[in-house]
N, C-alpha and C. Protein backbone atom coordinates (compact mmCIF):
# COMPACT_ATOMS: atom_id res chain seq x y z
N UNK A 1 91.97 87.58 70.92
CA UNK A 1 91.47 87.53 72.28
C UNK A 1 92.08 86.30 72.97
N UNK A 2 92.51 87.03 73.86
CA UNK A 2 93.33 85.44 74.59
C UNK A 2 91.61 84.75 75.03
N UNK A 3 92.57 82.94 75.48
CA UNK A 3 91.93 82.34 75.54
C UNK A 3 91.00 82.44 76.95
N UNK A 4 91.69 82.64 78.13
CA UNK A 4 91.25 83.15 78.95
C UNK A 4 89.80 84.20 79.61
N UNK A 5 89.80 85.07 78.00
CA UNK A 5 88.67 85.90 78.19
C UNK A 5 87.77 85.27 78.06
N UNK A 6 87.41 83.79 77.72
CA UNK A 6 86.78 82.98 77.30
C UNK A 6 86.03 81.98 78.43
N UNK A 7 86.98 81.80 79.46
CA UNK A 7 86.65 80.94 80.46
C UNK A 7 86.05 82.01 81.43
N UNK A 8 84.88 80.85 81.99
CA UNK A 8 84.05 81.60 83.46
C UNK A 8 85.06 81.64 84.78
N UNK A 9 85.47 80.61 84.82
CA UNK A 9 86.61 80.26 86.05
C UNK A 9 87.54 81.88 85.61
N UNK A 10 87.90 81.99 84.88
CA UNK A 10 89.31 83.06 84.59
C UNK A 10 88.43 84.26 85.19
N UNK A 11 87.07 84.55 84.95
CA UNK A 11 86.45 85.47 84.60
C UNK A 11 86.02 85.92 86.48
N UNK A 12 85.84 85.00 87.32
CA UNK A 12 85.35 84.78 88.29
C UNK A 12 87.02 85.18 88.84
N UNK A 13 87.98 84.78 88.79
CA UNK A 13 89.25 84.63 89.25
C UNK A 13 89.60 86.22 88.97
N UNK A 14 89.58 86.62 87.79
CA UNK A 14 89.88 87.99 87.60
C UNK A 14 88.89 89.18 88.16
N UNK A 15 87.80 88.96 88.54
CA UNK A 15 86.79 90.08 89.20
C UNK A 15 86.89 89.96 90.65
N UNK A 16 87.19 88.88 91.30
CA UNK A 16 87.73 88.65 92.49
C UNK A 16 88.73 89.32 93.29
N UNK A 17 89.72 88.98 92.16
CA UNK A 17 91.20 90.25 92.18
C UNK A 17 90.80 91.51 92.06
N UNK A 18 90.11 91.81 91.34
CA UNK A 18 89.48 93.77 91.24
C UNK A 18 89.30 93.85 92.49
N UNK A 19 87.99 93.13 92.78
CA UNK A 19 87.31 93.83 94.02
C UNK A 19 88.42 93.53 95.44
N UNK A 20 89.01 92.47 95.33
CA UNK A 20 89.70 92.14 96.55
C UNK A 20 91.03 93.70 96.42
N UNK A 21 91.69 93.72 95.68
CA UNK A 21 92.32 94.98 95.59
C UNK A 21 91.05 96.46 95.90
N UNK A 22 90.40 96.28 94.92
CA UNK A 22 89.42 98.05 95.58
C UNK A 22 89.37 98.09 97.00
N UNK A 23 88.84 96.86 97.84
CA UNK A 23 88.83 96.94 99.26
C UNK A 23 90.74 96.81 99.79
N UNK A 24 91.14 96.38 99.17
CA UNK A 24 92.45 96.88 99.85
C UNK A 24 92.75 98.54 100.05
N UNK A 25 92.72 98.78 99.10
CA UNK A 25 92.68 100.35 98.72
C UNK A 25 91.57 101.11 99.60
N UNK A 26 90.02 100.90 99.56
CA UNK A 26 89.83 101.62 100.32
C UNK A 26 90.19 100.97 102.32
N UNK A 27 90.44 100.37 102.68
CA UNK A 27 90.80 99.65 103.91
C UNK A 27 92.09 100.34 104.48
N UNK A 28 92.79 100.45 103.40
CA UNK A 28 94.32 100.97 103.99
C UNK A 28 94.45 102.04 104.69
N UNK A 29 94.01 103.44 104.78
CA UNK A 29 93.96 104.13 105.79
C UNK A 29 93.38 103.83 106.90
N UNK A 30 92.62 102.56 107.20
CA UNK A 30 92.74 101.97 108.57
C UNK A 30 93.64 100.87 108.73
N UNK A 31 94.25 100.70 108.14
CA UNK A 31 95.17 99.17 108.39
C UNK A 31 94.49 98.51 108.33
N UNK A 32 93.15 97.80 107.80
CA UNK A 32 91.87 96.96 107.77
C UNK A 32 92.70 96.10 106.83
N UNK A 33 92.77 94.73 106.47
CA UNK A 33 92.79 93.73 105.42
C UNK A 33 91.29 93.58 105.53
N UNK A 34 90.63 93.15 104.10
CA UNK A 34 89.65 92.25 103.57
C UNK A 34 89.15 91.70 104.78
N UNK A 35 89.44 90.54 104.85
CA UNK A 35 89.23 89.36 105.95
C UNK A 35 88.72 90.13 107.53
N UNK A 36 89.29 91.19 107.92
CA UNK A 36 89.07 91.67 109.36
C UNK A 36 88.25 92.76 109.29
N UNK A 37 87.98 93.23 107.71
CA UNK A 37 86.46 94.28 107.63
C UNK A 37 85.36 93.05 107.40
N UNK A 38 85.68 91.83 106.98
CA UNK A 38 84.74 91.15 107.24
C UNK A 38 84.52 90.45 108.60
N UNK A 39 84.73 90.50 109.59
CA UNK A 39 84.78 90.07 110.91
C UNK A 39 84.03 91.04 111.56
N UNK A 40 84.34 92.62 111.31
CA UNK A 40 84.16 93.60 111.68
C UNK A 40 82.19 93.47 111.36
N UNK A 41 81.98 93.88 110.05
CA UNK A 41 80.65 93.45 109.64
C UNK A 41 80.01 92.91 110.18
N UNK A 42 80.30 91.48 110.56
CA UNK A 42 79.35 90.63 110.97
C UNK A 42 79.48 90.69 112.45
N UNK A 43 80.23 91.19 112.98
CA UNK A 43 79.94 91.39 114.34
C UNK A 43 79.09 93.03 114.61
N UNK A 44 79.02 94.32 113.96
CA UNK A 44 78.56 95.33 113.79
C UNK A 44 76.70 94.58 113.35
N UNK A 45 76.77 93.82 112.65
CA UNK A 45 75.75 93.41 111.92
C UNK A 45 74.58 92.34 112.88
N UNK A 46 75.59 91.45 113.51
CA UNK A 46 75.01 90.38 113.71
C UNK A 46 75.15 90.02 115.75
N UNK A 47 75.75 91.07 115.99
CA UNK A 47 76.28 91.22 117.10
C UNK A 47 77.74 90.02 117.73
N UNK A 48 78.33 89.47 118.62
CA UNK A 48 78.54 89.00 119.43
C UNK A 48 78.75 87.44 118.70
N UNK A 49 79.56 86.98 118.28
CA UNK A 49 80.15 85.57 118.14
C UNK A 49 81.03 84.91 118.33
N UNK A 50 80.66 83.28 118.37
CA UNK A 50 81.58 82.70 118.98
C UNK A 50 82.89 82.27 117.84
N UNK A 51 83.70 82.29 117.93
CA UNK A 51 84.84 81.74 117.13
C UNK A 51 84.26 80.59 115.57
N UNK A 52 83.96 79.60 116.44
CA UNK A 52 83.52 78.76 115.27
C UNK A 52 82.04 79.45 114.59
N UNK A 53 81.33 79.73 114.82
CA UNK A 53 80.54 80.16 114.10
C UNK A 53 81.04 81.31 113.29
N UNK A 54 82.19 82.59 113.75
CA UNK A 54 82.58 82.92 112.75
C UNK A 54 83.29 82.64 112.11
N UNK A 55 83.75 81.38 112.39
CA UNK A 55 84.59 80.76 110.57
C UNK A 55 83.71 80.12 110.00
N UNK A 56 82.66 79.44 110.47
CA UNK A 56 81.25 79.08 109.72
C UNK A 56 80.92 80.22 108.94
N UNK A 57 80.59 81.29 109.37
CA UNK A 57 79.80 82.63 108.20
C UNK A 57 80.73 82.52 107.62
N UNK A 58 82.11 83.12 107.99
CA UNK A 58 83.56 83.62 107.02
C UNK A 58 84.13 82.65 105.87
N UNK A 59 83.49 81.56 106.12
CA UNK A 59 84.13 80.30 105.72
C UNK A 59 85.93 79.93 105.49
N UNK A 60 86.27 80.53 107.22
CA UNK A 60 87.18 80.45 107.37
C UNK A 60 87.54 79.26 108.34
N UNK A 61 88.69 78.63 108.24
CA UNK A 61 88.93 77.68 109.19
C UNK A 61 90.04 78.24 110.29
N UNK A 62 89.72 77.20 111.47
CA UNK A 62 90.34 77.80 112.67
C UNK A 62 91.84 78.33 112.67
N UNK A 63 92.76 77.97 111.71
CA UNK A 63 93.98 78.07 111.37
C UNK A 63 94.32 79.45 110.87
N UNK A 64 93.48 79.70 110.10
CA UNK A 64 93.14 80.88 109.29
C UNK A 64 92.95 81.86 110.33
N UNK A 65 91.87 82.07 111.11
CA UNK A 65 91.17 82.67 111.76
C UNK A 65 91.16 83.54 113.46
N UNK A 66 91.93 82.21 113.64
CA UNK A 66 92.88 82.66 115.12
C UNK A 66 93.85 83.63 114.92
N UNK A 67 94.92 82.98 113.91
CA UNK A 67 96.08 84.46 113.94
C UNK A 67 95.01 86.05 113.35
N UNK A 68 94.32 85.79 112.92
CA UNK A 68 93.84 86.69 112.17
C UNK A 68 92.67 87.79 113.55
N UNK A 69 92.17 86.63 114.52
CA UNK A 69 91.55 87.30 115.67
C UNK A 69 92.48 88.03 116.38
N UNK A 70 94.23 87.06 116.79
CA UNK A 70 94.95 87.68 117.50
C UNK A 70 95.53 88.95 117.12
N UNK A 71 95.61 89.35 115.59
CA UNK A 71 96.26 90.84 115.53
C UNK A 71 95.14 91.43 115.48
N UNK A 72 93.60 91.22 115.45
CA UNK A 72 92.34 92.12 115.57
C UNK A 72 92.78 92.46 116.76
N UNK A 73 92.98 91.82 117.73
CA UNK A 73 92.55 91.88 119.34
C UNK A 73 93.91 92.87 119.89
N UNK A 74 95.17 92.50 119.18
CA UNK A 74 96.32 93.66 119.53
C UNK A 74 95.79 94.99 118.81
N UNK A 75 95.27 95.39 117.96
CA UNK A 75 94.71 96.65 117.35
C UNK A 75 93.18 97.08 117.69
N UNK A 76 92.66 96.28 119.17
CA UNK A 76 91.45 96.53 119.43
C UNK A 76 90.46 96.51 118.77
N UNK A 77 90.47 95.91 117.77
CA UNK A 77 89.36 95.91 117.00
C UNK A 77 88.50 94.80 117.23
N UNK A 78 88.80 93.41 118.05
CA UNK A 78 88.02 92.90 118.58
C UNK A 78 88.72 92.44 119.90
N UNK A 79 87.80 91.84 120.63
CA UNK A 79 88.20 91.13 122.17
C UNK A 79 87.78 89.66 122.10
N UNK A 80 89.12 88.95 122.59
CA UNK A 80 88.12 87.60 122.31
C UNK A 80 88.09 87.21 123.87
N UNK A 81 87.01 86.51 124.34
CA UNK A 81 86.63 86.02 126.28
C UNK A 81 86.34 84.71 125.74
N UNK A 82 86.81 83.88 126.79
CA UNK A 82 86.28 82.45 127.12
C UNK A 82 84.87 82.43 128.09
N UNK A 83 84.09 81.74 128.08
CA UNK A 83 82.97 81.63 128.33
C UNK A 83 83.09 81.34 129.63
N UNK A 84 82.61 81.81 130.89
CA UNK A 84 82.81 81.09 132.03
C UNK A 84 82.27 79.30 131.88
N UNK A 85 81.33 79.70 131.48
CA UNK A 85 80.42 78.47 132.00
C UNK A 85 80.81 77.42 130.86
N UNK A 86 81.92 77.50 129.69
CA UNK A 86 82.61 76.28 128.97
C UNK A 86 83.93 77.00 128.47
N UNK A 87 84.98 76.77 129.28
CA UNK A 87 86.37 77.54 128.77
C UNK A 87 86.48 77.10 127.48
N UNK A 88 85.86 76.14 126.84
CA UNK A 88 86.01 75.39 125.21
C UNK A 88 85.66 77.02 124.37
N UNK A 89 84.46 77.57 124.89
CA UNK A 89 83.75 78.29 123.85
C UNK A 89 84.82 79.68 123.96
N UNK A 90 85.13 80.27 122.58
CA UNK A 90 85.81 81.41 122.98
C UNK A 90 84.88 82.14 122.29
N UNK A 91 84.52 83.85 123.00
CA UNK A 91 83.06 84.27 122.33
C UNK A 91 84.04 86.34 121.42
N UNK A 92 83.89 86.16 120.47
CA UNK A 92 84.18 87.45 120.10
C UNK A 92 83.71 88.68 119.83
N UNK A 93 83.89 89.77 120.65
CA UNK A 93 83.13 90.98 120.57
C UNK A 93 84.05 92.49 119.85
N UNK A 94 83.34 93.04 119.59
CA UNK A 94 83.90 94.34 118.86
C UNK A 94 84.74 95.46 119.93
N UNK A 95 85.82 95.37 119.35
CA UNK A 95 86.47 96.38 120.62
C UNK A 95 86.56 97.64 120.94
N UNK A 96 87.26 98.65 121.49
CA UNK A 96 87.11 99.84 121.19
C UNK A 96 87.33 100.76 120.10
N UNK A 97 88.54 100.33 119.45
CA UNK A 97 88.66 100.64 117.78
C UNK A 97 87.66 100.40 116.91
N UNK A 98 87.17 99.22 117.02
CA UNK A 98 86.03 98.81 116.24
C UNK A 98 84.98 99.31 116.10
N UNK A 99 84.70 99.37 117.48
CA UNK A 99 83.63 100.44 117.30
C UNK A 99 83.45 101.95 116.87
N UNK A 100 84.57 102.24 117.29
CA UNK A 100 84.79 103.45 116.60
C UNK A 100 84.82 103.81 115.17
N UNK A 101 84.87 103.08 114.50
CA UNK A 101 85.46 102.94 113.13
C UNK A 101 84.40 102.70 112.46
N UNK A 102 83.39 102.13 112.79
CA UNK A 102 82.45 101.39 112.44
C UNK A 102 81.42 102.64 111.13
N UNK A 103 81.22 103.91 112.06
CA UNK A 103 80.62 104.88 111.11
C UNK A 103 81.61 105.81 109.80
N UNK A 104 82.92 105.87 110.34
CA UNK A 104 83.77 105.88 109.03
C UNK A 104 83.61 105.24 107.77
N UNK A 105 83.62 103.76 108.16
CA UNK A 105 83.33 102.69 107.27
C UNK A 105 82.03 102.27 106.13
N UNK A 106 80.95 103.07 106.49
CA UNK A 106 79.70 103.12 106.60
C UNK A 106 79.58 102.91 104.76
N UNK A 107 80.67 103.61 104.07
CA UNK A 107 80.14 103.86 102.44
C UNK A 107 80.96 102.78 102.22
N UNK A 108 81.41 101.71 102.44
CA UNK A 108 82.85 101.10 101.96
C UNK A 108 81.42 100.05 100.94
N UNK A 109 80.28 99.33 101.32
CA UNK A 109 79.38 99.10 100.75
C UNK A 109 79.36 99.49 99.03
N UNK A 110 79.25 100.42 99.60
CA UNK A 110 78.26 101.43 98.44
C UNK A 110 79.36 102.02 97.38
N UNK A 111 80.10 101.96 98.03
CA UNK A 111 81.40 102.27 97.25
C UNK A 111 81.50 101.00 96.19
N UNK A 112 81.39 100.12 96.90
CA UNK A 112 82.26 98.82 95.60
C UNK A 112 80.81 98.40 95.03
N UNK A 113 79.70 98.72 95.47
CA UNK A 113 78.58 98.50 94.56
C UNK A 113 78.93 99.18 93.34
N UNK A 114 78.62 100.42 93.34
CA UNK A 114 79.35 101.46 92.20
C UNK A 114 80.33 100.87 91.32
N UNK A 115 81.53 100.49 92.72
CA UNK A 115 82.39 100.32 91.62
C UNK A 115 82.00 98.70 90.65
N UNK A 116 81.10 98.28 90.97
CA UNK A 116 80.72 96.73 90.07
C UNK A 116 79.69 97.33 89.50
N UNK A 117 79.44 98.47 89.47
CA UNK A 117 77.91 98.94 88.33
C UNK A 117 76.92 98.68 88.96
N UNK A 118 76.36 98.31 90.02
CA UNK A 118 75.59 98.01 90.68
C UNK A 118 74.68 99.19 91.37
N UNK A 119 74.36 99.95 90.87
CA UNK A 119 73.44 100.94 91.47
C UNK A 119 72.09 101.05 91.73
N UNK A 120 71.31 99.53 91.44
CA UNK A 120 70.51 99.26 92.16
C UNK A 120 70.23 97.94 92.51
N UNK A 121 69.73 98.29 93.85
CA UNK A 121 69.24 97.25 94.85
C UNK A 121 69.35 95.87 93.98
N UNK A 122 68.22 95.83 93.45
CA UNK A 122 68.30 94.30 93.07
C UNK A 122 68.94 93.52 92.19
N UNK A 123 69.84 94.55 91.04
CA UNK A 123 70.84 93.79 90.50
C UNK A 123 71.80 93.65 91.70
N UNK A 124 72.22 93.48 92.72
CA UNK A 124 73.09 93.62 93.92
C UNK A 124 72.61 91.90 94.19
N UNK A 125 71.16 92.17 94.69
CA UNK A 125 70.96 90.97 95.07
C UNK A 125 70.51 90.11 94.34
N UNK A 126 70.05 89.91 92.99
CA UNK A 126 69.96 89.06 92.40
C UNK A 126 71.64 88.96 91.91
N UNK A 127 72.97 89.26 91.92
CA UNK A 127 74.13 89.11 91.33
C UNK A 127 74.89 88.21 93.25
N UNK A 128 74.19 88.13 93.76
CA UNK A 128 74.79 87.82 95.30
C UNK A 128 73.54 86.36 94.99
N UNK A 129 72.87 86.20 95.00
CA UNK A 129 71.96 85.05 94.87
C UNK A 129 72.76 83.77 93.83
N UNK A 130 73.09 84.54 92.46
CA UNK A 130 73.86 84.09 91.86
C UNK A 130 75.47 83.25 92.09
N UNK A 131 75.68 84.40 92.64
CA UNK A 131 77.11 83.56 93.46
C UNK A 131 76.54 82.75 94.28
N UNK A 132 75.71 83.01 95.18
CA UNK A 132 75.68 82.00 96.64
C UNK A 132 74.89 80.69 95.69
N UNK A 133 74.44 80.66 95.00
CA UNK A 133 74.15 79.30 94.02
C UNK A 133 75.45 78.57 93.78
N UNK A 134 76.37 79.56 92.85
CA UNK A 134 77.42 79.02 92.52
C UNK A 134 78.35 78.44 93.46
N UNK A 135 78.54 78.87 94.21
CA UNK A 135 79.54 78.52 95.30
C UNK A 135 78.77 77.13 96.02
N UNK A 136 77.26 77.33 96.59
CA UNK A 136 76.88 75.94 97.13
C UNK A 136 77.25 74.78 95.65
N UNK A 137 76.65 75.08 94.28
CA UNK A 137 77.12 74.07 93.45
C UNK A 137 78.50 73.82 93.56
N UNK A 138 79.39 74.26 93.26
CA UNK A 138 80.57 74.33 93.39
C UNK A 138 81.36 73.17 94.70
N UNK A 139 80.63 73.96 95.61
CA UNK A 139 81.11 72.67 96.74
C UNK A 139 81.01 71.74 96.38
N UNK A 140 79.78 71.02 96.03
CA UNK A 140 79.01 69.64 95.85
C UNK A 140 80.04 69.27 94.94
N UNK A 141 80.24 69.91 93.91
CA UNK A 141 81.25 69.11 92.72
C UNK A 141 82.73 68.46 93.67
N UNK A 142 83.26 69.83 94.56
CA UNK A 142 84.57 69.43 95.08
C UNK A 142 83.90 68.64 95.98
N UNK A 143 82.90 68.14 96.70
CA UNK A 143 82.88 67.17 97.89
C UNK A 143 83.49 65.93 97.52
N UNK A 144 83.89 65.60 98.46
CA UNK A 144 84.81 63.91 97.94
C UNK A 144 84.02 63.34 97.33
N UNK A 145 82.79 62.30 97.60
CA UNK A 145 82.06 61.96 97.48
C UNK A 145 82.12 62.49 95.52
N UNK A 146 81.86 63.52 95.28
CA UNK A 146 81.65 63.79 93.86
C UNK A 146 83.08 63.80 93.10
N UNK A 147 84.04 63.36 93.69
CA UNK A 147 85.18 63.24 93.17
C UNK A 147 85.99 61.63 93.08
N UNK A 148 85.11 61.15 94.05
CA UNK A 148 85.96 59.69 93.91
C UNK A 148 85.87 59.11 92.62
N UNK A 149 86.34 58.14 92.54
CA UNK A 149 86.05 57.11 91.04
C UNK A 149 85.13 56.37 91.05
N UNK A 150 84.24 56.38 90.44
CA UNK A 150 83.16 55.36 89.82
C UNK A 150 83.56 54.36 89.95
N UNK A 151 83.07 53.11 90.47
CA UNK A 151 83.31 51.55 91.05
C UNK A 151 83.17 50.99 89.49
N UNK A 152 83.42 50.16 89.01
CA UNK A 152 83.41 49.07 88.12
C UNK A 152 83.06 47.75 87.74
């Protein structure tokens, strides 16, 4: 057994790749990447956001996120408006593609539940509780602060 099968990091790194490929696969007959069915979601979900707050949910940064709004917005799948009342704020809404698409999309869920064995409810969310632990620990370790050197 390689050594690999051994480590959590490998293990986390390699189920990542599954699922990030299954959603490629099912995405591709819309031209969807990962990243812009998740944009899609949370605006279907959560309605109406502003830029930074969706790289706050996405935990994407603005670099990331802009080119990634601008080919949403050439394929209609979202619109982005500046705010009258603060040209700073740019606010993003679901476009006409998007919306359209939105009930096509509907099993893409339920689909990769399945495909992680997940066929009920609460192993779903107790296995999502789990990560969102891991990942807040996780930060804390990489925060600078938990990385500098111990004074002497």
């Amino acid at each position: 057994m390689p050594v690999t099968d051994e480590m959590v990091c490998f293990s986390l790194y390699a189920a990542t790749r599954a699922t990030t490929q299954a959603y490629r696969t099912m995405l591709e007959p819309w031209g969807l990447t990962y990243p812009q069915y998740l944009v899609l979601v949370t605006l279907w979900v959560e309605g109406d956001q502003t830029v930074s707050t969706l790289g706050e949910h996405l935990q994407l940064d603005s670099g990331t996120l802009s080119p990634l709004l601008r080919r949403m917005e050439q394929a209609d799948l979202v619109r982005r408006e500046r705010r009258s009342s603060d040209e700073r704020v740019v606010t993003v809404t679901t476009g006409e593609r998007g919306r359209s698409i939105r009930a096509e999309l509907a099993d893409v869920p339920g689909r990769i539940a399945a495909g992680m064995g997940l066929t009920d409810a609460e192993a779903a969310t107790d296995l999502i509780r789990t990560l969102q632990r891991l990942t807040e620990t996780m930060h804390a370790v990489a925060s600078p602060a938990a990385t500098a050197p111990a004074d002497h």
